[in-house]
N, C-alpha and C. Protein backbone atom coordinates (compact mmCIF):
# COMPACT_ATOMS: atom_id res chain seq x y z
N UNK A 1 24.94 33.52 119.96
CA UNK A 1 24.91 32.35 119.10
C UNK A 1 24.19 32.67 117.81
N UNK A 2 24.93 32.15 116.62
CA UNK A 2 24.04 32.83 115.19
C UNK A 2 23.01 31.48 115.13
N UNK A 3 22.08 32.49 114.10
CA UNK A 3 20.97 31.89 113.72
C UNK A 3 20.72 31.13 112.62
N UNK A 4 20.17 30.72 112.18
CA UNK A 4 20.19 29.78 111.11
C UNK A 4 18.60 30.29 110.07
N UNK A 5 17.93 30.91 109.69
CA UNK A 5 16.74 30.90 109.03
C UNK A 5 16.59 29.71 108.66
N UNK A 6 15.92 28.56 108.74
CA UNK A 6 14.79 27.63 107.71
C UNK A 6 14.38 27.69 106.46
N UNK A 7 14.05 28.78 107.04
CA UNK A 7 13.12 29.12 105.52
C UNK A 7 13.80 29.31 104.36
N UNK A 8 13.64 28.94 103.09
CA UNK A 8 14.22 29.67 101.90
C UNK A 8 13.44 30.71 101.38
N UNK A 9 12.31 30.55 101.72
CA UNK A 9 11.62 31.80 100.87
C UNK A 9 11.88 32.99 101.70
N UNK A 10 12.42 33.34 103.20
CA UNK A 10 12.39 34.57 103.60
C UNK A 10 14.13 34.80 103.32
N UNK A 11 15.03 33.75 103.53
CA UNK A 11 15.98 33.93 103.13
C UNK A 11 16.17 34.81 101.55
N UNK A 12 15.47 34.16 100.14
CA UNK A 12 15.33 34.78 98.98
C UNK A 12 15.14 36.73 99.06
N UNK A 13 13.91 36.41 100.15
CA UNK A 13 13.16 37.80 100.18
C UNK A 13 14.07 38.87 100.99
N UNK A 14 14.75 38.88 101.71
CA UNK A 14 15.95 39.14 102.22
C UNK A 14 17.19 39.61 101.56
N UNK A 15 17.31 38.49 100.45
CA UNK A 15 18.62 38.59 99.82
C UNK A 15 18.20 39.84 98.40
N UNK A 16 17.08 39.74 98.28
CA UNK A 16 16.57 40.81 97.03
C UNK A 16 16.64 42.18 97.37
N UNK A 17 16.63 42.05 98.54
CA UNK A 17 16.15 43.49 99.51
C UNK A 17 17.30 44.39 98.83
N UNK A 18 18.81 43.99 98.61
CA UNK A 18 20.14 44.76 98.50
C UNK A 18 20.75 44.21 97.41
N UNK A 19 21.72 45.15 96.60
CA UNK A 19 22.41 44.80 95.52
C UNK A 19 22.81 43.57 95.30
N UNK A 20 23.30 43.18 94.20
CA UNK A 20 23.80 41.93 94.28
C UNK A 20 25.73 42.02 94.92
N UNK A 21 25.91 43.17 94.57
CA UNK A 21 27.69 43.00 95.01
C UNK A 21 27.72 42.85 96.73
N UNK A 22 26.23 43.04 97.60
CA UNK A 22 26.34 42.86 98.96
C UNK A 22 25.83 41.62 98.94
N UNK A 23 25.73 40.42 98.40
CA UNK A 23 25.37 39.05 98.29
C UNK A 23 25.87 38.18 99.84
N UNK A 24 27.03 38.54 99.80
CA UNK A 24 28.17 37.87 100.60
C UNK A 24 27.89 38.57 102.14
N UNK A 25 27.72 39.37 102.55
CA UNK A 25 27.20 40.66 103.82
C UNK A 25 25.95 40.09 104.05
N UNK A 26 25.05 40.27 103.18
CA UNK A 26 23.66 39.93 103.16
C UNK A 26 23.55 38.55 103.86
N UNK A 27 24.16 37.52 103.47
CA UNK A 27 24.36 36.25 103.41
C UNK A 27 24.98 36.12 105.17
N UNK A 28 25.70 36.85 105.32
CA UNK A 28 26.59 36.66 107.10
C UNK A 28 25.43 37.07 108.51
N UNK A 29 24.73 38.60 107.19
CA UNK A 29 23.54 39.16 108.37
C UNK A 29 22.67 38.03 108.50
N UNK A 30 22.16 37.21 107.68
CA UNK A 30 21.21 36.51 107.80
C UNK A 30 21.39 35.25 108.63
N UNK A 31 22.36 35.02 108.91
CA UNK A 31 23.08 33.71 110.08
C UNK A 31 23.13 34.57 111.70
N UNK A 32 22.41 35.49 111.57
CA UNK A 32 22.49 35.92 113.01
C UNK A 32 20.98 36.39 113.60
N UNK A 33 20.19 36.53 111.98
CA UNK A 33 18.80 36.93 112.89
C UNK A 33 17.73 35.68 113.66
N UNK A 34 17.01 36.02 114.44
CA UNK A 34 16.52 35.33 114.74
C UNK A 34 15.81 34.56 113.71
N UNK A 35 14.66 33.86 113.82
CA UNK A 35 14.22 32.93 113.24
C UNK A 35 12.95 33.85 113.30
N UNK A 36 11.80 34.13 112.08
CA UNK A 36 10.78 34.95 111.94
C UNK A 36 9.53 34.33 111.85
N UNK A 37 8.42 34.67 112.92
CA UNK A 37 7.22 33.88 113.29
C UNK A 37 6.39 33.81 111.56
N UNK A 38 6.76 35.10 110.89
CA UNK A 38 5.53 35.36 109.74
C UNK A 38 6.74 35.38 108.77
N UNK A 39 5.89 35.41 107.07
CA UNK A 39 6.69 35.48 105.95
C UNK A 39 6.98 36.56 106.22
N UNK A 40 7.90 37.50 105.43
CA UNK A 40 8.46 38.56 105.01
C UNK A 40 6.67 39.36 104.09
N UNK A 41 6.44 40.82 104.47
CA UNK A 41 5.02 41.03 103.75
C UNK A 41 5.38 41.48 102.28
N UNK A 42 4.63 41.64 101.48
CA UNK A 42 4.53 42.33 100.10
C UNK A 42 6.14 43.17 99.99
N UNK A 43 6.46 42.85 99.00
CA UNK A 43 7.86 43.65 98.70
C UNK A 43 7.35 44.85 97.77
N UNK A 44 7.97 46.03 97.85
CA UNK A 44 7.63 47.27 96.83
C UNK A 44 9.02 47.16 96.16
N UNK A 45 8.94 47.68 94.49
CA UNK A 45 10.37 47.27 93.83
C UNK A 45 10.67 48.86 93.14
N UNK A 46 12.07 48.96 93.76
CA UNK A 46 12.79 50.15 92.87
C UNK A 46 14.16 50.00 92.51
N UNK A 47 14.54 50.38 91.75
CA UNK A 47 16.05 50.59 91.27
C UNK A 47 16.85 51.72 92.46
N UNK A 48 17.94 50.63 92.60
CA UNK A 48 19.23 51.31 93.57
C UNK A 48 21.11 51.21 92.21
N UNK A 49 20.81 52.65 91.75
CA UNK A 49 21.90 52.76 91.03
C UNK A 49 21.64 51.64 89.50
N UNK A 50 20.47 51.50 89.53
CA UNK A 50 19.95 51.04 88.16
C UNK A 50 20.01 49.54 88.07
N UNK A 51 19.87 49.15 89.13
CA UNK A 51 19.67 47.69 89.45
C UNK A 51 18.42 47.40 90.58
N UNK A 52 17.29 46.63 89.99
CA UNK A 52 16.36 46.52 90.46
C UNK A 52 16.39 45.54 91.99
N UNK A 53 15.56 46.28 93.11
CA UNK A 53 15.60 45.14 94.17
C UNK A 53 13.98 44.99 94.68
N UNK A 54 13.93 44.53 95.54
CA UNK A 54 12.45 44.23 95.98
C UNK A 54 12.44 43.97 97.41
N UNK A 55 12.08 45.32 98.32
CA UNK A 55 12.29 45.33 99.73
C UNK A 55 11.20 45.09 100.68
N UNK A 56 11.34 44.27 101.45
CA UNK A 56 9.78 44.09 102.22
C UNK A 56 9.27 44.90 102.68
N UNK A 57 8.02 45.11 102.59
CA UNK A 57 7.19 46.03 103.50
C UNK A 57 7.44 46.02 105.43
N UNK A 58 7.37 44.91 105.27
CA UNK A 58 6.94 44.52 106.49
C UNK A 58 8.05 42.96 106.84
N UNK A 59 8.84 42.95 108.01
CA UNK A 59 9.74 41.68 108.41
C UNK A 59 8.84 41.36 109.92
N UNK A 60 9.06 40.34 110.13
CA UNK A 60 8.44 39.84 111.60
C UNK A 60 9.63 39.07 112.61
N UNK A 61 10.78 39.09 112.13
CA UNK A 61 11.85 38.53 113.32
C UNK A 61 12.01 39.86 114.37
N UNK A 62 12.35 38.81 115.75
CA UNK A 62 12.76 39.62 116.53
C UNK A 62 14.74 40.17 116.02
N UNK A 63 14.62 41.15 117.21
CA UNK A 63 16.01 41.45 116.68
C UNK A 63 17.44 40.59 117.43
N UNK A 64 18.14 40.85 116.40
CA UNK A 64 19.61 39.97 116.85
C UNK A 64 19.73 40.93 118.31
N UNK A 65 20.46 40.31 119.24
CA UNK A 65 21.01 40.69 120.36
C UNK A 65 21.93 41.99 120.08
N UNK A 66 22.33 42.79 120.67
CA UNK A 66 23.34 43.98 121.03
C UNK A 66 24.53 43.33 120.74
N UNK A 67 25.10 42.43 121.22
CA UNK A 67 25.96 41.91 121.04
C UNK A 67 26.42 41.27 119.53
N UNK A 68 25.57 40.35 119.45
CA UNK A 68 25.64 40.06 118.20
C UNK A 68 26.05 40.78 116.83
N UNK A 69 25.06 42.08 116.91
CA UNK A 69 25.06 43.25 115.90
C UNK A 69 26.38 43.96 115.90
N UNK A 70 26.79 44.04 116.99
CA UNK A 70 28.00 44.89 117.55
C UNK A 70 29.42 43.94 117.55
N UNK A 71 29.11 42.78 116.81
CA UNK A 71 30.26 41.70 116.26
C UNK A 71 30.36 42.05 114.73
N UNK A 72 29.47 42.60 114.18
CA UNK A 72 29.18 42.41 112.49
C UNK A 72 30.30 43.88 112.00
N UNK A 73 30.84 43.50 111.20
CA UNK A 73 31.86 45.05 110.50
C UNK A 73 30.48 45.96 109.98
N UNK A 74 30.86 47.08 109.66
CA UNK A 74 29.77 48.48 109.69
C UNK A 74 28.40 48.19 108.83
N UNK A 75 29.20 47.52 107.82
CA UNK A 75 28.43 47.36 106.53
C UNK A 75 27.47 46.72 106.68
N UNK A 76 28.07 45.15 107.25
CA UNK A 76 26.70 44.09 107.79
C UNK A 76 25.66 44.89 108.71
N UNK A 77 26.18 45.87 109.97
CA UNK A 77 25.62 46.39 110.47
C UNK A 77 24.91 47.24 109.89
N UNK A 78 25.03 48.19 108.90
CA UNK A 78 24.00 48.81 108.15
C UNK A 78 22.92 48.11 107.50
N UNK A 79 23.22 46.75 106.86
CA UNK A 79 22.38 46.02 106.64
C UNK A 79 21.08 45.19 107.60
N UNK A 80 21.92 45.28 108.92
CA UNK A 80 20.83 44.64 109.68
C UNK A 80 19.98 45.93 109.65
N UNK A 81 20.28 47.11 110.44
CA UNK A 81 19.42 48.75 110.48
C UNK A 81 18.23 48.52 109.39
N UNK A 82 18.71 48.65 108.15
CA UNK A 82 18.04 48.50 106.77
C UNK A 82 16.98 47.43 107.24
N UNK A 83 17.28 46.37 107.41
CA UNK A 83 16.41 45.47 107.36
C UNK A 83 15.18 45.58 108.25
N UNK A 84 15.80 46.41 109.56
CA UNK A 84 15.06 46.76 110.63
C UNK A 84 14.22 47.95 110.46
N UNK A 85 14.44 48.62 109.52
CA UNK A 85 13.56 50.08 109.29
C UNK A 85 12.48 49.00 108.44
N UNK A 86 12.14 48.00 108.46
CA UNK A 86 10.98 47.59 107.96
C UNK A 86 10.49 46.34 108.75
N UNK A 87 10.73 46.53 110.63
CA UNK A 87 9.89 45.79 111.14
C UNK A 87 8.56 46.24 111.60
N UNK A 88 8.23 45.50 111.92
CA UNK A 88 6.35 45.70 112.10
C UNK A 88 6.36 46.83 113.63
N UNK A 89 7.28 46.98 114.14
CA UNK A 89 6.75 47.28 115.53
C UNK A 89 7.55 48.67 115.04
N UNK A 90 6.92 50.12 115.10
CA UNK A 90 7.68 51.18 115.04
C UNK A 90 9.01 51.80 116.22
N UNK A 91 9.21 51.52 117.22
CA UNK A 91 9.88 51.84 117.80
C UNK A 91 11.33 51.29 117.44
N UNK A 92 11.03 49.73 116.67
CA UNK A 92 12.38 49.48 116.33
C UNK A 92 12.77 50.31 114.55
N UNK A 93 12.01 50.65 114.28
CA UNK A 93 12.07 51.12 112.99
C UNK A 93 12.80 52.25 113.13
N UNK A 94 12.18 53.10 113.96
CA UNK A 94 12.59 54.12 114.46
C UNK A 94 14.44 54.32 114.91
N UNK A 95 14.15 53.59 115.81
CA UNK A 95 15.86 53.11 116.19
C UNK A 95 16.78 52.67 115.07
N UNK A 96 16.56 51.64 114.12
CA UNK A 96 17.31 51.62 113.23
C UNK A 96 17.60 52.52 112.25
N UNK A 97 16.07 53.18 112.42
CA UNK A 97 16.30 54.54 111.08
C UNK A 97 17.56 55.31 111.65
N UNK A 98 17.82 55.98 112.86
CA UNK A 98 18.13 56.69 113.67
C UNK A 98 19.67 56.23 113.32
N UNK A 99 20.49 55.13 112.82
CA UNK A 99 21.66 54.42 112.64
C UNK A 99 22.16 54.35 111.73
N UNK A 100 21.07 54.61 110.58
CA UNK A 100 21.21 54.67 108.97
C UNK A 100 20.74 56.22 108.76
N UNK A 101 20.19 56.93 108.83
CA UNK A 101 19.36 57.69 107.93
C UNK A 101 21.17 59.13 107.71
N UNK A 102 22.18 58.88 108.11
CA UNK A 102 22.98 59.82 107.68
C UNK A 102 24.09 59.12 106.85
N UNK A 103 23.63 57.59 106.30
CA UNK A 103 25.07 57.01 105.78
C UNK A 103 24.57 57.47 104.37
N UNK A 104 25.33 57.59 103.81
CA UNK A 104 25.16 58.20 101.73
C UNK A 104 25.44 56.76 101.25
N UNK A 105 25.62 55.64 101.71
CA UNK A 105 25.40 54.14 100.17
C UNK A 105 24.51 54.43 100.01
N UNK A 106 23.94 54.26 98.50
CA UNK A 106 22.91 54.18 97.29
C UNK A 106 21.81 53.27 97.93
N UNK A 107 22.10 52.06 98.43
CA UNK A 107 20.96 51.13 98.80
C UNK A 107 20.57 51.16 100.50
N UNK A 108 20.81 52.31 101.02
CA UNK A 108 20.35 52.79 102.32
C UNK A 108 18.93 53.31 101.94
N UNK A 109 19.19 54.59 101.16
CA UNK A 109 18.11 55.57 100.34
C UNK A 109 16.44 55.28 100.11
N UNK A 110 16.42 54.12 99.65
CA UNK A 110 14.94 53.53 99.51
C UNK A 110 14.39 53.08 100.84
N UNK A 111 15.38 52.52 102.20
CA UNK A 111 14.68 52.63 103.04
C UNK A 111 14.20 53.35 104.03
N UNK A 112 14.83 53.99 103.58
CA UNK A 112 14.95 55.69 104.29
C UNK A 112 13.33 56.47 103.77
N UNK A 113 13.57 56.62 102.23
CA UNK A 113 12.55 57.19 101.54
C UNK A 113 11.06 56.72 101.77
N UNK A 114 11.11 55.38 101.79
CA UNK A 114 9.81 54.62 102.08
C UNK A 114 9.23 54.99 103.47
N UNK A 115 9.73 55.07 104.35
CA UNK A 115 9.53 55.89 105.65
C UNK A 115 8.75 57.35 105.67
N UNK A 116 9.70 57.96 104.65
CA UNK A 116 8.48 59.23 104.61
C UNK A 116 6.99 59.27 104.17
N UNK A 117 6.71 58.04 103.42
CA UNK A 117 5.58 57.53 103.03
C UNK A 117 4.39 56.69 104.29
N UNK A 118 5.34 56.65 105.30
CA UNK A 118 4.18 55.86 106.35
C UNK A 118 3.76 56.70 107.29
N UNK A 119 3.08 56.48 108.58
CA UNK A 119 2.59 57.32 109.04
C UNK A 119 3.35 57.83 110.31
N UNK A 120 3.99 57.20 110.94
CA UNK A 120 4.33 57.86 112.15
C UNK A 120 5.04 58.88 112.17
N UNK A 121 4.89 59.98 112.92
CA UNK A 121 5.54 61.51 112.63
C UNK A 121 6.58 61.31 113.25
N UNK A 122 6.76 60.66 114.45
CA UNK A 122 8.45 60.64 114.97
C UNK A 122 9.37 60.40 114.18
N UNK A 123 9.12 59.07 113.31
CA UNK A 123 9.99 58.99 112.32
C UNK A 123 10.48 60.01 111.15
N UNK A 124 9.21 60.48 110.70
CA UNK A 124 9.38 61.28 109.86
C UNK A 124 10.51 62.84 110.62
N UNK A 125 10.07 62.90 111.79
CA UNK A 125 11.11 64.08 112.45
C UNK A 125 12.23 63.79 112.66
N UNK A 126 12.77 62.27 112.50
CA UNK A 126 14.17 62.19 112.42
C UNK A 126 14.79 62.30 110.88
N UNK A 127 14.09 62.06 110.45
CA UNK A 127 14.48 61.73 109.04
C UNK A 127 14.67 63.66 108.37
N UNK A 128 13.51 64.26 108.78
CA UNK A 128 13.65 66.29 108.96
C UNK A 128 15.00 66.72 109.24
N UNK A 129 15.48 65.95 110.60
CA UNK A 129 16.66 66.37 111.60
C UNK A 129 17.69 66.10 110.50
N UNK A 130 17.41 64.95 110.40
CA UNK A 130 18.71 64.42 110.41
C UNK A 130 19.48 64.16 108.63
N UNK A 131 18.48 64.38 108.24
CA UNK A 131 18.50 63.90 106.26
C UNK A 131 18.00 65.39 105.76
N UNK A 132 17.14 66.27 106.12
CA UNK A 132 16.52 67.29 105.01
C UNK A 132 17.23 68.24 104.41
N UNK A 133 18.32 68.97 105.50
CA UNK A 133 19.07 69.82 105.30
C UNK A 133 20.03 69.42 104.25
N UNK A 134 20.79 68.16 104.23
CA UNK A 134 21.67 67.56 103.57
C UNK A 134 20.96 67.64 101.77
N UNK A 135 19.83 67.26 101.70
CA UNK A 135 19.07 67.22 100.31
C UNK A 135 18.69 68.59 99.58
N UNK A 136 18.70 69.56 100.14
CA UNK A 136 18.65 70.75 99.51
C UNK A 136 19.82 71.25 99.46
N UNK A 137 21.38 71.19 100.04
CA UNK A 137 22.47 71.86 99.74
C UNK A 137 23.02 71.55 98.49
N UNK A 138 23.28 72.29 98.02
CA UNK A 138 24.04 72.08 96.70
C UNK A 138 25.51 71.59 96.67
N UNK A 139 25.49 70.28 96.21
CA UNK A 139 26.85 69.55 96.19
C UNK A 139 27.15 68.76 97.61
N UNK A 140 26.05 68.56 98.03
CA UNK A 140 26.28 67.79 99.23
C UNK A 140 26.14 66.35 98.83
N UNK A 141 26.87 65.15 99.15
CA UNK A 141 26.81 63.96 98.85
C UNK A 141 25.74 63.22 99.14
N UNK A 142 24.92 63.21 100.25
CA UNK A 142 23.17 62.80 100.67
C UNK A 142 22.75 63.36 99.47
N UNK A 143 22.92 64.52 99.15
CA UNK A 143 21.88 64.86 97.89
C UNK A 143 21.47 64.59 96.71
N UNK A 144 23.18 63.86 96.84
CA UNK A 144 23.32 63.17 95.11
C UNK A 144 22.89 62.18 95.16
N UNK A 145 22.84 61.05 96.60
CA UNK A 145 22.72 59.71 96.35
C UNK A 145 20.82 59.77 96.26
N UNK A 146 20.09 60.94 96.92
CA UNK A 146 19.00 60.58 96.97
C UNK A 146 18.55 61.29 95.88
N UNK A 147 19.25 62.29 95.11
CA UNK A 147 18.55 62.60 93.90
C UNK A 147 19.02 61.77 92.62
N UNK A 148 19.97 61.14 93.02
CA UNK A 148 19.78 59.82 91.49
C UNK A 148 18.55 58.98 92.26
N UNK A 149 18.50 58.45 93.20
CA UNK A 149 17.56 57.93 93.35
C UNK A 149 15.81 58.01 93.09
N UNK A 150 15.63 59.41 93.72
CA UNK A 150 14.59 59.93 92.95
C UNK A 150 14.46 60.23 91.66
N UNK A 151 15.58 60.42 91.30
CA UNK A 151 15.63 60.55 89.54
C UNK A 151 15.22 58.94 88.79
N UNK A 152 16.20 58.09 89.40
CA UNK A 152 15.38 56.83 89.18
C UNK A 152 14.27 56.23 88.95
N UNK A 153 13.58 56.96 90.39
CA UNK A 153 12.65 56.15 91.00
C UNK A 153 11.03 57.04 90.89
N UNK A 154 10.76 58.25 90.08
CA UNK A 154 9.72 58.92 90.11
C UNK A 154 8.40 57.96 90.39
N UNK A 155 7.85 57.25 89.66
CA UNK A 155 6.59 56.58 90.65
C UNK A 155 7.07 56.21 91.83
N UNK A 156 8.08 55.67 92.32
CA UNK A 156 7.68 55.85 93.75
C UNK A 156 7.99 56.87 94.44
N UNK A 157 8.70 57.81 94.45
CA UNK A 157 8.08 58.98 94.93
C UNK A 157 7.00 59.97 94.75
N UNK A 158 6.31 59.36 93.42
CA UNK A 158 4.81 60.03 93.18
C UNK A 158 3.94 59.40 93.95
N UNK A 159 4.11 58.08 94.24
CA UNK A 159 3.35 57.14 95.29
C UNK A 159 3.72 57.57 96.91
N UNK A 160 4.62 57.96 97.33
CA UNK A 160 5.10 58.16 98.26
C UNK A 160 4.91 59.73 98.51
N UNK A 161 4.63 60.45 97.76
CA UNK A 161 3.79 61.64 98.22
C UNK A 161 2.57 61.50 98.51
N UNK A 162 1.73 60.73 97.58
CA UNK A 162 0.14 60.52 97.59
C UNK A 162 -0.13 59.80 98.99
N UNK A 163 0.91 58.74 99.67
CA UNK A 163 0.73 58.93 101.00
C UNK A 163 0.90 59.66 101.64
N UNK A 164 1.87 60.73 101.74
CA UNK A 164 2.14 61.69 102.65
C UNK A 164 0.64 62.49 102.81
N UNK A 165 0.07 62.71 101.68
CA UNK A 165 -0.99 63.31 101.96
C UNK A 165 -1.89 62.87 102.25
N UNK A 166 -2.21 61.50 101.99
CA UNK A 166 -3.45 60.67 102.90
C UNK A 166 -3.23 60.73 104.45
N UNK A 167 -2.31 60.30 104.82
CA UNK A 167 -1.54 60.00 106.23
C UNK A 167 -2.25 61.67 106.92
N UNK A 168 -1.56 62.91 106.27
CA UNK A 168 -2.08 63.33 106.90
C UNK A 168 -3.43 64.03 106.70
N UNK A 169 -3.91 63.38 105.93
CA UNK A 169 -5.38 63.89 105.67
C UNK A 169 -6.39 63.08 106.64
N UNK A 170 -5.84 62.16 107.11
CA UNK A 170 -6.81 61.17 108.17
C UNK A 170 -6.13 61.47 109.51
N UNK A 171 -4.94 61.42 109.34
CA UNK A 171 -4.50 61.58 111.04
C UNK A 171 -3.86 62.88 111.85
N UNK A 172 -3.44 63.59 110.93
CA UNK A 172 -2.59 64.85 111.30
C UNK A 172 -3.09 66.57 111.22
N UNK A 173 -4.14 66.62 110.51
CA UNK A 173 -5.05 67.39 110.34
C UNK A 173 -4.83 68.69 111.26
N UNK A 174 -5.11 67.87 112.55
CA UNK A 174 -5.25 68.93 113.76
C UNK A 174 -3.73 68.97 114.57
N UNK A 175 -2.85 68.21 114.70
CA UNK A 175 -1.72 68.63 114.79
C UNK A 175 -1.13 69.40 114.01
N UNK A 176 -0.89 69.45 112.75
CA UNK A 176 -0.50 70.10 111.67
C UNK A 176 -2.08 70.62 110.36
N UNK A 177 -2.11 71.57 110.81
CA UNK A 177 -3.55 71.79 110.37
C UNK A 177 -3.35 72.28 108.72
N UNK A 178 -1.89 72.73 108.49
CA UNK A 178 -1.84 72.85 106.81
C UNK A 178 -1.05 71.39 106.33
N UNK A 179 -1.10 71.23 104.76
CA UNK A 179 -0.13 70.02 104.88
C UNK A 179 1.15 70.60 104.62
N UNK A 180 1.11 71.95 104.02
CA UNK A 180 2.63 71.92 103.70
C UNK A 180 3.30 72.21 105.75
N UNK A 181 2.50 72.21 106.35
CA UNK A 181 3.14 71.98 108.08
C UNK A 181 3.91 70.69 108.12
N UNK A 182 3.26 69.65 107.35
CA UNK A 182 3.55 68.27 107.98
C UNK A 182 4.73 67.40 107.20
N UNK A 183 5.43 67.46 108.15
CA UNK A 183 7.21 66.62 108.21
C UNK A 183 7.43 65.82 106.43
N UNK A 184 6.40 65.23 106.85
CA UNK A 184 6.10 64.58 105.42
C UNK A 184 5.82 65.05 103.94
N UNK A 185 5.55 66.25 103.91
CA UNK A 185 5.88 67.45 102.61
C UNK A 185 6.65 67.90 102.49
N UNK A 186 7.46 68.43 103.81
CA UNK A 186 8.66 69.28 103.36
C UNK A 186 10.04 68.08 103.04
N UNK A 187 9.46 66.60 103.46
CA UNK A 187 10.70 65.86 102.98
C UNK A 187 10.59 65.39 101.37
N UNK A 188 8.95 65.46 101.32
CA UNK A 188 8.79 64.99 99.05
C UNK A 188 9.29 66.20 98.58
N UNK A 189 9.13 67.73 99.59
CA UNK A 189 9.79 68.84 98.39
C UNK A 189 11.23 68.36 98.40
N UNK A 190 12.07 67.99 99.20
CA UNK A 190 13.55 68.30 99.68
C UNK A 190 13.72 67.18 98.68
N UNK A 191 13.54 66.10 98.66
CA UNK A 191 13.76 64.93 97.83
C UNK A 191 13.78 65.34 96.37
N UNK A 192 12.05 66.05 96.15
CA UNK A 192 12.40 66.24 94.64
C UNK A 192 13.29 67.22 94.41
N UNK A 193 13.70 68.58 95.44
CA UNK A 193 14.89 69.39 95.07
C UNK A 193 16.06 68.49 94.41
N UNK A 194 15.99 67.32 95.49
CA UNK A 194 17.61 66.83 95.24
C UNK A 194 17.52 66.00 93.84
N UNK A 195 15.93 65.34 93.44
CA UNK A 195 15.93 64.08 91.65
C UNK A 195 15.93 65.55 90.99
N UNK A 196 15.51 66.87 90.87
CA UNK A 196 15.60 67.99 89.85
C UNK A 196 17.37 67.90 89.68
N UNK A 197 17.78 68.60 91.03
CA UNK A 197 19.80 68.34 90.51
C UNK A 197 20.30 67.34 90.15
N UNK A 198 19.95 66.25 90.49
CA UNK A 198 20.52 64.78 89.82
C UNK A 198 20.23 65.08 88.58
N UNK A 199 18.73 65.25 87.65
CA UNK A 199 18.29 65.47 86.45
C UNK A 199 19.31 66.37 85.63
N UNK A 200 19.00 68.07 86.78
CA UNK A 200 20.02 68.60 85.66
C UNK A 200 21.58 68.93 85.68
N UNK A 201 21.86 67.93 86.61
CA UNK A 201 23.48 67.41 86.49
C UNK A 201 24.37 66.86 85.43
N UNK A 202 22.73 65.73 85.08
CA UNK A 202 23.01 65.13 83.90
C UNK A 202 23.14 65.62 82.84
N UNK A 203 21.97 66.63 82.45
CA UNK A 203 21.63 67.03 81.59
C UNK A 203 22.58 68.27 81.39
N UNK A 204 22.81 68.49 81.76
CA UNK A 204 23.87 69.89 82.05
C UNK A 204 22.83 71.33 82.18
N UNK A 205 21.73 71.19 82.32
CA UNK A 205 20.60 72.11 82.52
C UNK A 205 20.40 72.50 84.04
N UNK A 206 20.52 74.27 84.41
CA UNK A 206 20.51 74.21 86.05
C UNK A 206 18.68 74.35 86.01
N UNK A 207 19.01 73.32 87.16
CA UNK A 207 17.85 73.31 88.59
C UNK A 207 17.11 74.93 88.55
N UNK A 208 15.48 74.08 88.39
CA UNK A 208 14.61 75.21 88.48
C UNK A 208 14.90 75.54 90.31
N UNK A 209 14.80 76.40 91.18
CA UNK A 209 15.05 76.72 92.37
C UNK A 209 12.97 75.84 92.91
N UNK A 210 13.10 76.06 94.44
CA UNK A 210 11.73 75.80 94.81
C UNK A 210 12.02 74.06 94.41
């Protein structure tokens, strides 16, 4: 049975999250999630293909049923994933990352990226598996979508390194005792490999290597 949100302000916060040409998708996912105990937390804002959005940190609904999700065409379904790589409880984050982190749309990318910025290492080892290789090949389509993105988006991936290295400067230390060990460096190098080729794609200038 779909859901109805109440709220307009989490509905708004929701609808900012993704382009405007997914208005209509956005709008179908949101008639099926549950109903959310807390607001939507602090949104961080970047450009997806040069149109600004504003994605929550943090969502507090439980998740739509199996069923439910598995009624929605791919797209809506990528959108719920998306939405879900920013619930509060990591295991579902995890899982949704795990659904998205190999599709190439432009507005997957930031939630993907923001992930390498938090702390849990599982995540970050899917995101290694399953995304790193793709960002350093040359002419691979992951590479392009996340190096316009990083090309875009340099403070937040200057912000999103400066966590990688807090994260593991407080917690990872002794598991990964160098940082360039930890999951979370070798994905800000792979990323900026891929905003350097976006850069000199444009520019018609080749890519320093490293």
């Amino acid at each position: 049975m779909a859901h109805v949100n109440p709220d307009p302000d989490v509905v708004v916060a929701l609808e900012a999250a993704f382009p405007r040409h997914l208005r209509a998708e956005v709008e179908n996912v949101l008639g099926v999630l549950p109903p959310a105990k807390y607001q939507p937390a602090w949104s961080f804002h970047v450009l997806v293909a040069g149109e600004p959005v504003a994605i929550p940190y943090r969502i507090y609904p439980d998740e739509p049923s199996p069923d439910a999700q598995a009624a929605l065409p791919p797209t809506e379904r990528a959108i719920v994933d998306c939405l879900y790589t920013r619930h509060h409880d990591g295991r579902v984050r995890q899982n949704h990352l795990e659904r998205v982190v190999g599709l190439t749309e432009p507005w997957v990318a930031p939630f993907v990226v923001q992930l390498v910025g938090e702390y849990v290492d599982e995540i970050l080892l899917v995101i290694q598996r399953d995304l790193a290789p793709s960002l350093t090949t040359p002419g691979n389509s992951a590479g392009r979508v996340y190096g316009r993105f990083v090309a875009e988006n340099p403070a937040f991936l200057a912000l999103t390194g400066q966590r990688v290295a807090s994260y593991w400067s407080c917690y990872y230390r002794q598991r990964y005792p160098a940082l360039t060990d930890y999951p979370g460096h070798a994905l800000i190098a792979a990323l900026r490999t891929a905003g350097r080729r976006c850069r000199a794609a444009v520019s018609g200038v080749s890519p320093r290597s490293g």
